[in-house]
C-alpha atoms as a PDB file:
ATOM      1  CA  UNK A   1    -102.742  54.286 -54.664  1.00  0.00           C
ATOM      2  CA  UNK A   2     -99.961  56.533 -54.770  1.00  0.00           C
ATOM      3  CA  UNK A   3     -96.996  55.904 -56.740  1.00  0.00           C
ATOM      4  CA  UNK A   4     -94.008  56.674 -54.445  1.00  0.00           C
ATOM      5  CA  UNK A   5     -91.665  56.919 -57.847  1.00  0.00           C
ATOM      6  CA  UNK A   6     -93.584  59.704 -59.252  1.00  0.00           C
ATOM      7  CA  UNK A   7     -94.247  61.645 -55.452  1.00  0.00           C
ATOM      8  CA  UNK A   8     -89.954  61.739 -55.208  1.00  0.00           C
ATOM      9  CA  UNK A   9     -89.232  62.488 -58.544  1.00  0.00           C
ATOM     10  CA  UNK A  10     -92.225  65.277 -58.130  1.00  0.00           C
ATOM     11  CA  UNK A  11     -90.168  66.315 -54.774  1.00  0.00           C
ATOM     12  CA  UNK A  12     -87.029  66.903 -56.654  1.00  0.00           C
ATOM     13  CA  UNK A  13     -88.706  69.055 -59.061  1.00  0.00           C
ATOM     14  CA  UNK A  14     -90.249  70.854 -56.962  1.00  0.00           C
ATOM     15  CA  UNK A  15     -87.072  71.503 -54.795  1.00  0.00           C
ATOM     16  CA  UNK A  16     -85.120  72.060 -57.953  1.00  0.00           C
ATOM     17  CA  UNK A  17     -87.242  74.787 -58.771  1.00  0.00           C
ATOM     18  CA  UNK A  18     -87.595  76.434 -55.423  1.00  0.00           C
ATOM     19  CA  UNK A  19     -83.795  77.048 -54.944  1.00  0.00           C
ATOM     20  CA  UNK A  20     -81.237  76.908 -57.638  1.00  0.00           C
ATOM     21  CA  UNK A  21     -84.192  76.463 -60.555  1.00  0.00           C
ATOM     22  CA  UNK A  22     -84.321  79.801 -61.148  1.00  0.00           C
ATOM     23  CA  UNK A  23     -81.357  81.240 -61.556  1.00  0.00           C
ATOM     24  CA  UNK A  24     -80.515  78.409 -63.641  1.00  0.00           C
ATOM     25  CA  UNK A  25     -83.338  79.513 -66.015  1.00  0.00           C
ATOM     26  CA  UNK A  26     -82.167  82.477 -66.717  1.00  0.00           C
ATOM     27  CA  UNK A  27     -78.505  81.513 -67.376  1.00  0.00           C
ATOM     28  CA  UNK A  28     -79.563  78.790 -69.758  1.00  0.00           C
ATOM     29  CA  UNK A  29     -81.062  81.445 -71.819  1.00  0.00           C
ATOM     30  CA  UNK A  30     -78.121  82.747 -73.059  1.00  0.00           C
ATOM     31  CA  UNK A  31     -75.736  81.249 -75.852  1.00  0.00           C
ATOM     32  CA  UNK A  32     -72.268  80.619 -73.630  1.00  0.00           C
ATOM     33  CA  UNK A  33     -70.444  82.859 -75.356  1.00  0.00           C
ATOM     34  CA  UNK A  34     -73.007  85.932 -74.552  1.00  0.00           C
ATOM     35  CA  UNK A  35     -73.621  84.533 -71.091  1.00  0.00           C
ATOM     36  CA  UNK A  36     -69.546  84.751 -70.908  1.00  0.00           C
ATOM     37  CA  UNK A  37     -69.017  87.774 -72.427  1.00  0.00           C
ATOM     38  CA  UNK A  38     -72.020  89.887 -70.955  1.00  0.00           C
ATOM     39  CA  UNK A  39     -70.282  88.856 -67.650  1.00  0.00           C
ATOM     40  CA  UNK A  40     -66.733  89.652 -68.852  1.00  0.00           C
ATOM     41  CA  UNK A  41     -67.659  93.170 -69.599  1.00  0.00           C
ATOM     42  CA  UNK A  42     -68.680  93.557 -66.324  1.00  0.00           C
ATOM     43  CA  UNK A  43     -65.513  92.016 -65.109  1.00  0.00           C
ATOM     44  CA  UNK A  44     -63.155  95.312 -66.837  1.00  0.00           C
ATOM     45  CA  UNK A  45     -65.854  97.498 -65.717  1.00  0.00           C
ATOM     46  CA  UNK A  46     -65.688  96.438 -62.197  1.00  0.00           C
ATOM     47  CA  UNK A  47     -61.797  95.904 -61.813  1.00  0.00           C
ATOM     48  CA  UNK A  48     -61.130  99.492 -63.789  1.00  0.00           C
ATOM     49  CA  UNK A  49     -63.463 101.428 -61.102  1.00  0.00           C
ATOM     50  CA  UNK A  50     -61.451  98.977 -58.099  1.00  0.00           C
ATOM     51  CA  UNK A  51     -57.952  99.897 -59.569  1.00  0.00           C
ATOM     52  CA  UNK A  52     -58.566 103.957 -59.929  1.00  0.00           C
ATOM     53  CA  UNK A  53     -59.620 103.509 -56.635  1.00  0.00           C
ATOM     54  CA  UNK A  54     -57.010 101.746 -54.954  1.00  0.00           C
ATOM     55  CA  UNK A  55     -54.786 103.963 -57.674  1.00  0.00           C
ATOM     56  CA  UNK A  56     -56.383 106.821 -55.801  1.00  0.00           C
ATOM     57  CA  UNK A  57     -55.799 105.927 -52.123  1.00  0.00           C
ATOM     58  CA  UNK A  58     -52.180 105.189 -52.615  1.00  0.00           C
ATOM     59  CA  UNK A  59     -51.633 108.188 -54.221  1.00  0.00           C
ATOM     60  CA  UNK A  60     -53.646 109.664 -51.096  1.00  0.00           C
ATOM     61  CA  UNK A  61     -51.141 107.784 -48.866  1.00  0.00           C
ATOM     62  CA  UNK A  62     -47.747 108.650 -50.122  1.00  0.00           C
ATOM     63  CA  UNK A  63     -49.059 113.159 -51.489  1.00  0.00           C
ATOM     64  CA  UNK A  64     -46.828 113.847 -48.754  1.00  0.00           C
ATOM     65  CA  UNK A  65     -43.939 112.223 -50.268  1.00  0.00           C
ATOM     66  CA  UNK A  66     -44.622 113.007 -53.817  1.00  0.00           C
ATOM     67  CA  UNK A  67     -44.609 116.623 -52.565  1.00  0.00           C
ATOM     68  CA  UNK A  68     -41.902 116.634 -51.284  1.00  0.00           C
ATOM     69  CA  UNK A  69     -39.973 114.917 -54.060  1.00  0.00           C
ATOM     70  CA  UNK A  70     -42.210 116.435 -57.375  1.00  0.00           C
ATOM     71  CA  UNK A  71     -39.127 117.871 -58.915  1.00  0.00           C
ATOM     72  CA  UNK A  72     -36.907 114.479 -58.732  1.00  0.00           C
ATOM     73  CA  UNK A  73     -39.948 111.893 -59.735  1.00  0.00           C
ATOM     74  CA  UNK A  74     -40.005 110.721 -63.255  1.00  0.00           C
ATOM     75  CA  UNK A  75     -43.437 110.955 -64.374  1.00  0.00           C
ATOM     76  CA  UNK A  76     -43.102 108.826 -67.311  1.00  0.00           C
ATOM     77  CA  UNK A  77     -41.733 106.204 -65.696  1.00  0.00           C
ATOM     78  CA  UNK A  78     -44.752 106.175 -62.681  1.00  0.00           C
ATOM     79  CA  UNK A  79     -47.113 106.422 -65.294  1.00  0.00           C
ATOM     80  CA  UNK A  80     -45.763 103.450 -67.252  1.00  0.00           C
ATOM     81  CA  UNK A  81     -45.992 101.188 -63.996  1.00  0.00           C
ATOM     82  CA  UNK A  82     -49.191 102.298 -63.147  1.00  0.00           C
ATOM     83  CA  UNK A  83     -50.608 101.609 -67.012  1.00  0.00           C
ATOM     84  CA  UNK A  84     -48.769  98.103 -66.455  1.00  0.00           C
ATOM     85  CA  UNK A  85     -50.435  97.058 -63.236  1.00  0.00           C
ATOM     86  CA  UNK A  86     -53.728  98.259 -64.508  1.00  0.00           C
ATOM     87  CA  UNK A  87     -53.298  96.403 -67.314  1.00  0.00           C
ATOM     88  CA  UNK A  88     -52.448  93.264 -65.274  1.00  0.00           C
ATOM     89  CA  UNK A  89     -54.886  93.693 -62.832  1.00  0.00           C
ATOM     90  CA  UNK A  90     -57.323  93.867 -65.461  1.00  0.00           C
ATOM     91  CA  UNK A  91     -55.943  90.432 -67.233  1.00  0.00           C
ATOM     92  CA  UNK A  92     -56.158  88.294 -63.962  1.00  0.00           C
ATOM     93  CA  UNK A  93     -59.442  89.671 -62.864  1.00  0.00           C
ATOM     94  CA  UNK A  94     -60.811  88.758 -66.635  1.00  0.00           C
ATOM     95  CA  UNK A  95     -59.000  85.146 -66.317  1.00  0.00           C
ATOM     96  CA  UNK A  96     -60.685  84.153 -63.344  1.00  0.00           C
ATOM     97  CA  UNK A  97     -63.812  85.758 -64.404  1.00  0.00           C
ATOM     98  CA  UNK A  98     -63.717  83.497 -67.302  1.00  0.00           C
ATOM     99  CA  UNK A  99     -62.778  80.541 -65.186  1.00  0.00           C
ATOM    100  CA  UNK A 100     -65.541  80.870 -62.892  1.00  0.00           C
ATOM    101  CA  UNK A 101     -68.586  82.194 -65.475  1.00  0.00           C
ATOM    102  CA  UNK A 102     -67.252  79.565 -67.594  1.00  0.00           C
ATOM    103  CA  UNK A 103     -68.069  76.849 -64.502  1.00  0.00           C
ATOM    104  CA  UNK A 104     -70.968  78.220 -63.698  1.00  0.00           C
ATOM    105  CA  UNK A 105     -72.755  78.291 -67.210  1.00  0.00           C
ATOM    106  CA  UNK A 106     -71.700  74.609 -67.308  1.00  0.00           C
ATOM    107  CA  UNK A 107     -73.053  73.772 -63.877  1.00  0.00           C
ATOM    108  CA  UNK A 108     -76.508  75.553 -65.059  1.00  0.00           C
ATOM    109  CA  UNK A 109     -76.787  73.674 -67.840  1.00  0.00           C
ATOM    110  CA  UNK A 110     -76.368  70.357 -66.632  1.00  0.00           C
ATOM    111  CA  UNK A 111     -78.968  71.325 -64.122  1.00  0.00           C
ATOM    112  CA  UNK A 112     -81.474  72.436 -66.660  1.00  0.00           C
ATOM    113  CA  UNK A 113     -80.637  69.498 -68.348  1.00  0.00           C
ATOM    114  CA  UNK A 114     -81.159  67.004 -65.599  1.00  0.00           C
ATOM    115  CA  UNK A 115     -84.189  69.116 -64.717  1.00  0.00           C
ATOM    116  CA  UNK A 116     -85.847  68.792 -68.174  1.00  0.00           C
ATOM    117  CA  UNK A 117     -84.780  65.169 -68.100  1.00  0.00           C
ATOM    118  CA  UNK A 118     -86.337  64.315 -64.747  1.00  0.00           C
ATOM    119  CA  UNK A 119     -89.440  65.932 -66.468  1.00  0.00           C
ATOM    120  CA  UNK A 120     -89.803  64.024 -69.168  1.00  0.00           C
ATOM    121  CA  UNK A 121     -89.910  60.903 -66.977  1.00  0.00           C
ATOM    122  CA  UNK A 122     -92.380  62.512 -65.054  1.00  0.00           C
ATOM    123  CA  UNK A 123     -94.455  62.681 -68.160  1.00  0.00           C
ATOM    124  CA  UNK A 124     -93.621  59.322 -69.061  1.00  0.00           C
ATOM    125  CA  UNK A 125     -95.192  58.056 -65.814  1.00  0.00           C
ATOM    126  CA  UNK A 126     -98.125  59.903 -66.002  1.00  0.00           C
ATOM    127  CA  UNK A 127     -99.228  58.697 -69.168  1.00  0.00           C
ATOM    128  CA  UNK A 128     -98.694  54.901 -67.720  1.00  0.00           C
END
């Protein structure tokens, strides 16, 4: 006779594994802070290479202008903004990278953890 406890916690094991199980695996294999940081890195790599190129197509955009005006621009002063706005684009982007890696590794966890949980009672049943 089948026990119908055991054949739906074995279906949410099972479905656990086949979509988000994964994935979670491999995140709860990192400490939080690696996890975090490891994905951080990424996050300056990622926003440098978007800013020089959005740096580059504005500059694109307006050669005409700065052409025409080379002599009465103060370079100094452009270069100053644009080091500013790199740096803040670069201090959001990281924020909200933190914010959501931070969420994430959190959500994983408590998924491995109900996982391992649900697998235990498993176990528990079987022996019975």
């Amino acid at each position: 006779m089948l026990n119908e406890e055991k054949v739906i916690l074995m279906t949410k094991l099972a479905s656990y594994e086949k979509r988000e199980g994964k994935a979670n695996m491999s995140v709860s294999s990192y400490f939080r802070g690696d996890y975090i940081s490891l994905h951080l890195l990424k996050a300056v790599i990622v926003s440098t290479i978007s800013y020089f190129i959005g740096f580059g197509l504005y500059l694109l955009y307006y050669m005409e202008d700065l052409l025409e005006n080379m002599y009465e621009i103060d370079f100094m002063l452009l270069a100053k903004n644009a080091i500013s706005i790199y740096v803040v684009v670069v201090v959001v982007y990281c924020c909200l990278s933190y914010i959501v890696y931070t969420y994430r590794f959190v959500k994983a966890k408590k998924g491995v953890r109900r996982y391992y949980h649900n697998l235990k009672k498993l176990s528990v049943m079987e022996r019975q």
